[in-house]
Protein backbone atom coordinates (compact mmCIF):
# COMPACT_ATOMS: atom_id res chain seq x y z
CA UNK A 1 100.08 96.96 117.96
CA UNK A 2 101.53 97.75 121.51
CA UNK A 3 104.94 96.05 122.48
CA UNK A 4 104.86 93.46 125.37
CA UNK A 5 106.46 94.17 128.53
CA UNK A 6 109.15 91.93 127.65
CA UNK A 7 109.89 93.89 124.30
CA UNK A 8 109.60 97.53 125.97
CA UNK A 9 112.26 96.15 128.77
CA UNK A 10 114.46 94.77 125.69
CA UNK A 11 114.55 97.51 123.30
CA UNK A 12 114.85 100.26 126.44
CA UNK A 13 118.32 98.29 127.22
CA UNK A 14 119.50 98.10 123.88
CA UNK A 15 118.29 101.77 123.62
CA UNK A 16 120.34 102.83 127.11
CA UNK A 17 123.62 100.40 126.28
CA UNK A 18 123.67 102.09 122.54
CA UNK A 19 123.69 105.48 124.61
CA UNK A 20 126.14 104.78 126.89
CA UNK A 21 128.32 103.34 123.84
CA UNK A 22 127.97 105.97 121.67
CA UNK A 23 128.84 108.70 124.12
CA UNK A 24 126.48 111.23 122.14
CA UNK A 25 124.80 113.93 123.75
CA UNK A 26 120.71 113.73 123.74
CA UNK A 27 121.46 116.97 121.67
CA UNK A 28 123.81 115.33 119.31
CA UNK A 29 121.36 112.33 119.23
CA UNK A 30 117.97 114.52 118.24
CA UNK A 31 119.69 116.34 115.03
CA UNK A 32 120.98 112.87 113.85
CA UNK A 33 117.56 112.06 114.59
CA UNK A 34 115.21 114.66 113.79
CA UNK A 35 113.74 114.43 117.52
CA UNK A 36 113.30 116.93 120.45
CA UNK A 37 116.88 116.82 122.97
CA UNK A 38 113.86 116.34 125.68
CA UNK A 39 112.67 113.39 123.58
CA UNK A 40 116.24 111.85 123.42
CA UNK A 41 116.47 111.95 127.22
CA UNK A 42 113.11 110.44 127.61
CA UNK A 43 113.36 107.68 125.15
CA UNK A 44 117.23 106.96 126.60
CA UNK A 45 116.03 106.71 129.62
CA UNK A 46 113.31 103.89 128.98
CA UNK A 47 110.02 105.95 129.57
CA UNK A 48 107.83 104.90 126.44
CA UNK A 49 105.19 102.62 126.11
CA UNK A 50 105.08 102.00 121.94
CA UNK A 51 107.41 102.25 119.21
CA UNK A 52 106.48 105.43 118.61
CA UNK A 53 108.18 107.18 115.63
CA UNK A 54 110.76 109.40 117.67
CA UNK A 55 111.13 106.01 119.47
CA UNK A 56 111.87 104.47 116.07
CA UNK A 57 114.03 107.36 114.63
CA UNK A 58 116.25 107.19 117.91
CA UNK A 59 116.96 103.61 117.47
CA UNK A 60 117.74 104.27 113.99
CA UNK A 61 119.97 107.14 114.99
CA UNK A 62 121.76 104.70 117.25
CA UNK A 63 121.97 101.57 115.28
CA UNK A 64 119.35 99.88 117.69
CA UNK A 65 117.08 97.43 115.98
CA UNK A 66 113.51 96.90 117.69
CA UNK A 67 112.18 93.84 117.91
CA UNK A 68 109.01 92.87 115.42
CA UNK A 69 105.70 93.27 116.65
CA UNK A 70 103.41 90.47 115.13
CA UNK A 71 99.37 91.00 115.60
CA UNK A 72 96.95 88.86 117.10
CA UNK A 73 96.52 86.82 114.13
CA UNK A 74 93.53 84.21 115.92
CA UNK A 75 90.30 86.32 115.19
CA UNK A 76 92.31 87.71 111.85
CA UNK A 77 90.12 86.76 108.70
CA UNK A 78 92.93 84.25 106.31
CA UNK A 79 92.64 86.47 103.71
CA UNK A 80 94.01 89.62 105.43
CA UNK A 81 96.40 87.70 107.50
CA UNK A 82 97.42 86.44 104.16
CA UNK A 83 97.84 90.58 102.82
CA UNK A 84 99.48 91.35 105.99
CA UNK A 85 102.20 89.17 105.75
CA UNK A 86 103.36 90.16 102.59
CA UNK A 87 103.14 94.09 103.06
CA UNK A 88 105.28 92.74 106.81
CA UNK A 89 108.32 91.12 104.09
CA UNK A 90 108.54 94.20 102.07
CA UNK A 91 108.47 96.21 104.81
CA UNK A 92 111.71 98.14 105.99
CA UNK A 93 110.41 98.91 109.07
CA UNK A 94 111.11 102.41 109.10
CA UNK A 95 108.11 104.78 108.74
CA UNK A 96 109.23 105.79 105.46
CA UNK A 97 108.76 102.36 104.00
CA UNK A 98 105.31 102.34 105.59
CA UNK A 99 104.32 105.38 103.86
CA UNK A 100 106.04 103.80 100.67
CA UNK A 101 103.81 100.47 101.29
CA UNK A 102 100.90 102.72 101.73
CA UNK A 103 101.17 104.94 99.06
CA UNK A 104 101.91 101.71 96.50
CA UNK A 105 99.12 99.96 97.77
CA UNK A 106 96.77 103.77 97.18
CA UNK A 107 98.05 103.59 93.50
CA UNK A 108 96.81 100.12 93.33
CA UNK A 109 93.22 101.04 94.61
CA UNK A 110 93.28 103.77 91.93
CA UNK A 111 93.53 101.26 89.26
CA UNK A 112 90.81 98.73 89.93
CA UNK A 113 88.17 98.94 87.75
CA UNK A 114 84.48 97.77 88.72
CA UNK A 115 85.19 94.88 86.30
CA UNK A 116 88.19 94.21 88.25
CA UNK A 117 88.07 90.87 90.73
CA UNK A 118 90.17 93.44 93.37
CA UNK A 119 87.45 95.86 93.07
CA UNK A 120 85.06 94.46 95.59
C-alpha cells in the first residue's frame, strides 16, 4: 500500500523535526538503525515515496511514529477484509512483527488437515 501525499509530507516533517531535535549525525543515526549514512541523509531529507523498511527503521531509530496505511477495502472480499483486520491489531508495525504474523500464520497452514474447514 503506497502512502498518500498527505502522509509522505507528514511523516517527512516528523522525520526532519526528530533530526533536527536529536542532533545525531546521519552516521550516528544508520548504526542505531542498521541503515546506510547515505540512506539517513536521504530519508532525513524527505526523498522517499513508501515506508520502505530503512524508512521504517529510521523512524524507529528516532522515535518517529508513521502514520497507518489502511487498504482500499471497497472491491476487498468481507471475508479477507475480515482476516486483515485482525492480523492489522496484532500487528506492531515493525517488520519484525510482520515476519512474526507471517511466520504464525505459515505454522497455521501447516496444521490444516484436508478434513479441516480452514483447509480449503
Amino acid at each position: 500500500m503506497k502512502p498518500s501525499d498527505k502522509q509522505l509530507k507528514s511523516a517527512a516533517d516528523s522525520i526532519a523535526a526528530a533530526f533536527a531535535d536529536k542532533k545525531l549525525s546521519n552516521a550516528e543515526i544508520g548504526r542505531i538503525a542498521c541503515v546506510h549514512p547515505s540512506q539517513v541523509g536521504r530519508i532525513c531529507a524527505g526523498n522517499f515515496k513508501t515506508f520502505s523498511h530503512n524508512v521504517v527503521q529510521i523512524c524507529k531509530a528516532l522515535g518517529v511514529k508513521l502514520p497507518r496505511l489502511e487498504p482500499e477495502t471497497s472491491d476487498m472480499d468481507p471475508a479477507w477484509a475480515q482476516a486483515q483486520s485482525s492480523m492489522r491489531r496484532v500487528w506492531d508495525e515493525t517488520p519484525e512483527g510482520a515476519l512474526v504474523i507471517a511466520r504464525m500464520l505459515d505454522a497455521v497452514a501447516e496444521l490444516k488437515t484436508p478434513s479441516d474447514p480452514l483447509a480449503a
